[in-house]
C-alpha atoms as a PDB file:
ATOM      1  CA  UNK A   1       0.000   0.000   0.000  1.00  0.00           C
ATOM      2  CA  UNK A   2       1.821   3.502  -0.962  1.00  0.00           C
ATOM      3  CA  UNK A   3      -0.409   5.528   1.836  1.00  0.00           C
ATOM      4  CA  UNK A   4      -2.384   4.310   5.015  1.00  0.00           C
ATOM      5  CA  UNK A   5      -5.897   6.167   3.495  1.00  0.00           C
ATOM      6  CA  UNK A   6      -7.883   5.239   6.566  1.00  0.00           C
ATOM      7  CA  UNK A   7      -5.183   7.407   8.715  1.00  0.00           C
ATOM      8  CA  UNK A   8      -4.968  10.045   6.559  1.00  0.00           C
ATOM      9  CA  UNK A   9      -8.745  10.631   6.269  1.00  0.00           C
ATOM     10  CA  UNK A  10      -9.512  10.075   9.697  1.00  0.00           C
ATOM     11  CA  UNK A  11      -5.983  12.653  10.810  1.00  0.00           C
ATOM     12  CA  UNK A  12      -7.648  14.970   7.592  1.00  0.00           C
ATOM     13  CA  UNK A  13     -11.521  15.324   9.123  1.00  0.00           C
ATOM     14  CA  UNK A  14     -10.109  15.711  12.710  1.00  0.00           C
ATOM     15  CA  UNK A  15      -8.213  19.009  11.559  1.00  0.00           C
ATOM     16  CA  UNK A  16     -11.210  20.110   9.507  1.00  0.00           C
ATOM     17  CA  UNK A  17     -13.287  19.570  12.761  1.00  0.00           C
ATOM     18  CA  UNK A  18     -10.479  21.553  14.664  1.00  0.00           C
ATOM     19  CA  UNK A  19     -10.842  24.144  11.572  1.00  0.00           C
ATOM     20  CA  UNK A  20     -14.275  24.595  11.485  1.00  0.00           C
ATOM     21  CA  UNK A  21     -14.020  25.774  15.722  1.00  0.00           C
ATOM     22  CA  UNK A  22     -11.964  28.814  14.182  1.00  0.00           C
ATOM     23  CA  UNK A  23     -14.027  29.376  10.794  1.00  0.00           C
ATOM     24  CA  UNK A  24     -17.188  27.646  11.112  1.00  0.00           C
ATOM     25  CA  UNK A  25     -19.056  29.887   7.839  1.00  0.00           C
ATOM     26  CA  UNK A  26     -16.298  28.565   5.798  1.00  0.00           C
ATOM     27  CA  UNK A  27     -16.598  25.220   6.630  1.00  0.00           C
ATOM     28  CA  UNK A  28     -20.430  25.448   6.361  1.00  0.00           C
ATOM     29  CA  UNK A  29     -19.981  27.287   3.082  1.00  0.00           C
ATOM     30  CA  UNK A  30     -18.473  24.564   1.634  1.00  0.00           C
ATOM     31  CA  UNK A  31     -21.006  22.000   2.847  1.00  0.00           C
ATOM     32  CA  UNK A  32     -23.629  23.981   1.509  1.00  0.00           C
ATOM     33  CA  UNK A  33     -21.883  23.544  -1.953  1.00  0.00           C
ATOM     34  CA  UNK A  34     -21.849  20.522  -1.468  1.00  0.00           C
ATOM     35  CA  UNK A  35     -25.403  19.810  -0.521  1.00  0.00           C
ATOM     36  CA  UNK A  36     -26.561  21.976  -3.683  1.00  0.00           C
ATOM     37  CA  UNK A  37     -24.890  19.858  -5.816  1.00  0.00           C
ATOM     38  CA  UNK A  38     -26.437  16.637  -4.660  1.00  0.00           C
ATOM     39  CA  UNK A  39     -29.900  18.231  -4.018  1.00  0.00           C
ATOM     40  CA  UNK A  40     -31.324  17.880  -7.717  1.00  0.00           C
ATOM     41  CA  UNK A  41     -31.456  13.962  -7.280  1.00  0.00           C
ATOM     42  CA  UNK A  42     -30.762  13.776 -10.938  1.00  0.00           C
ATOM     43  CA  UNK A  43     -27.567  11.251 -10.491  1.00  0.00           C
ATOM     44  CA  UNK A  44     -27.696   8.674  -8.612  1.00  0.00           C
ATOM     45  CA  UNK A  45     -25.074   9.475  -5.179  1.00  0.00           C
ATOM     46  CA  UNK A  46     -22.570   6.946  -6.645  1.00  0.00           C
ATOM     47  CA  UNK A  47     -22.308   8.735  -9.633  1.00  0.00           C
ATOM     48  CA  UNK A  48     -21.518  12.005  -7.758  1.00  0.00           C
ATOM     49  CA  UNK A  49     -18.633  10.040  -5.856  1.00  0.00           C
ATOM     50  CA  UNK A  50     -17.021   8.828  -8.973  1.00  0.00           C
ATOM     51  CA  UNK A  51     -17.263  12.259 -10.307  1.00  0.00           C
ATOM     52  CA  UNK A  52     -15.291  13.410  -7.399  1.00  0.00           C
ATOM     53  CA  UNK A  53     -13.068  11.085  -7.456  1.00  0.00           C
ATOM     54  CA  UNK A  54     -11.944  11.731 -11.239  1.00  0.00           C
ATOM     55  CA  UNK A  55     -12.048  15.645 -10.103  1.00  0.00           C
ATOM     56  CA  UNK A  56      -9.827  14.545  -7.065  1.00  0.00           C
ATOM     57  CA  UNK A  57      -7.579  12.691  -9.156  1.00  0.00           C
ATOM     58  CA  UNK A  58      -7.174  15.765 -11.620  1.00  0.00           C
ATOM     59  CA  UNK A  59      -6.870  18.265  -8.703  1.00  0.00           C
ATOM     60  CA  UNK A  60      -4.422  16.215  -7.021  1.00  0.00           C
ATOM     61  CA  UNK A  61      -5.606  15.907  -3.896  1.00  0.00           C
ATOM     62  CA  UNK A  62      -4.992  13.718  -1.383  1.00  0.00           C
ATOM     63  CA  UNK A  63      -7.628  13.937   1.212  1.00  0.00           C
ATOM     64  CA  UNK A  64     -10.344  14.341  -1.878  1.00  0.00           C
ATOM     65  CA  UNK A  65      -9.326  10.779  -2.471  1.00  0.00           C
ATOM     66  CA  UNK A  66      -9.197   9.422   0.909  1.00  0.00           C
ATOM     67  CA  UNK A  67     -12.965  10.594   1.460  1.00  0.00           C
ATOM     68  CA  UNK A  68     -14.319   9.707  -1.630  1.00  0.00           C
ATOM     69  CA  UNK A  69     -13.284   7.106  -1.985  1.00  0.00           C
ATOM     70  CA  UNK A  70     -14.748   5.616   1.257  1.00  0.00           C
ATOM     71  CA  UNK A  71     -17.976   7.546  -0.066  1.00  0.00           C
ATOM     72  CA  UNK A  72     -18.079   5.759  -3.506  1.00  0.00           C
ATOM     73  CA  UNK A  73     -17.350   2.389  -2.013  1.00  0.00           C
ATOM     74  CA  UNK A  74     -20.626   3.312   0.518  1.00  0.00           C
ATOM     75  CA  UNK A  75     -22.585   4.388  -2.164  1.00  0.00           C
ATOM     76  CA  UNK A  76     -21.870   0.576  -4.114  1.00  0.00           C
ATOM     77  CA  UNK A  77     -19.240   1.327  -6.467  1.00  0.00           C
ATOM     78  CA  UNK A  78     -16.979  -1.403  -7.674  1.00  0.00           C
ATOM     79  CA  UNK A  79     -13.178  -1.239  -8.563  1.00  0.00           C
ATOM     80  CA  UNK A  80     -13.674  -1.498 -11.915  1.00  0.00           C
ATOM     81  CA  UNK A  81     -16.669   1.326 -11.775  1.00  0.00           C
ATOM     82  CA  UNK A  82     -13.568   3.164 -10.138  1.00  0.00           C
ATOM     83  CA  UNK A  83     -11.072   2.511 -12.335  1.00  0.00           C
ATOM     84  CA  UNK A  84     -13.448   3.372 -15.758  1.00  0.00           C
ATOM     85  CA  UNK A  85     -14.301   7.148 -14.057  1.00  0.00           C
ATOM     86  CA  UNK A  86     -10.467   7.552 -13.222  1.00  0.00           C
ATOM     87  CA  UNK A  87      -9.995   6.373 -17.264  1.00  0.00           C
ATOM     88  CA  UNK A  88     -11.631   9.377 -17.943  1.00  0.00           C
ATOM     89  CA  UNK A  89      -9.580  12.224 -15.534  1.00  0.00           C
ATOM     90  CA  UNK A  90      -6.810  10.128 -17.265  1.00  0.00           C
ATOM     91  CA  UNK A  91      -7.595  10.863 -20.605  1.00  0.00           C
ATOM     92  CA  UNK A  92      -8.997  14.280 -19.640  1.00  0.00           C
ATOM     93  CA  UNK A  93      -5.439  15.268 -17.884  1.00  0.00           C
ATOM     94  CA  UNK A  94      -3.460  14.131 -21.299  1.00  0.00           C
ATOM     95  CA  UNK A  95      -6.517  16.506 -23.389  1.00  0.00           C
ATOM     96  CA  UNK A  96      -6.099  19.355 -21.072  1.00  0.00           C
ATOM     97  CA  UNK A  97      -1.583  18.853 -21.858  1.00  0.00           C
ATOM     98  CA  UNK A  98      -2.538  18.398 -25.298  1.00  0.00           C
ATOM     99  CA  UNK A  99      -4.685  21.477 -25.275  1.00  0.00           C
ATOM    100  CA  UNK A 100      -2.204  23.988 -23.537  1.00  0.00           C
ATOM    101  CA  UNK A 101       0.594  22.630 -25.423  1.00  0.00           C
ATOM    102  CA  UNK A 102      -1.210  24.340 -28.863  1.00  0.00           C
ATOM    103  CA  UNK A 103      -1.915  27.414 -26.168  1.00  0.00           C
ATOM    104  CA  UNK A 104       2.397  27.334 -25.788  1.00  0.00           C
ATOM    105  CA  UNK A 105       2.543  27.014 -29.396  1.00  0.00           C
ATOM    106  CA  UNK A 106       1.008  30.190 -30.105  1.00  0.00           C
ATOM    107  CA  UNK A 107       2.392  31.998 -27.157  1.00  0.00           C
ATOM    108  CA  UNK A 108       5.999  31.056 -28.871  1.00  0.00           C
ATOM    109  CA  UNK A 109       4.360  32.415 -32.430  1.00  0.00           C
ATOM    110  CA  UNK A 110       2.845  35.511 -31.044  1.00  0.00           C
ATOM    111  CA  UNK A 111       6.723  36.349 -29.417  1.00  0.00           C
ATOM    112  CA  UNK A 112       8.447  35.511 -32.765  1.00  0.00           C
ATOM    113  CA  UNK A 113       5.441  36.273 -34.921  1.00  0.00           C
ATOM    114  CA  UNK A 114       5.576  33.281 -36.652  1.00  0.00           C
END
């Protein structure tokens, strides 16, 4: 295993908890986001947690992954229902190089005016 994830989440929500004692409206901001995007019922929760986890994977972000991840895993997803929505952060990560390398491209041009 390359990280103990049920530390790290567990070590991550206890300093959020400590957080939230100093900035409470911040921390309640951001589970207000994140009630409003669940509140439509239009996907099913599962599909909201492999969304996340794709966006966590893209964002890089460590504790995004430890939660989640426990979250999709509640919510009934599989490995391999794991591993196809992380197929597509992959492929979206190697789009998004592939789109800002044409964006260096003509950065280079509009310096040399090529």
């Amino acid at each position: 295993m390359m990280q103990d994830w049920n530390t790290q989440r567990n070590a991550l929500l206890g300093r959020v908890a400590e957080y939230a004692k100093l900035s409470p409206d911040v921390v309640r901001g951001v589970g207000m986001m994140d009630a409003a995007a669940v509140k439509t019922g239009r996907l099913e929760p599962k599909i909201h947690e492999l969304i996340a986890l794709a966006v966590a994977v893209t964002t890089r972000c460590d504790g995004c992954i430890a939660v989640h991840t426990r979250n999709a895993v509640t919510k009934g997803a599989t490995r391999e229902e794991i591993a196809e929505a992380l197929g597509v952060a992959i492929a979206l990560n190697a789009g998004a190089a592939l789109t800002y390398t044409a964006r260096v491209l003509d950065a280079h041009d509009a310096l040399t005016n090529n």
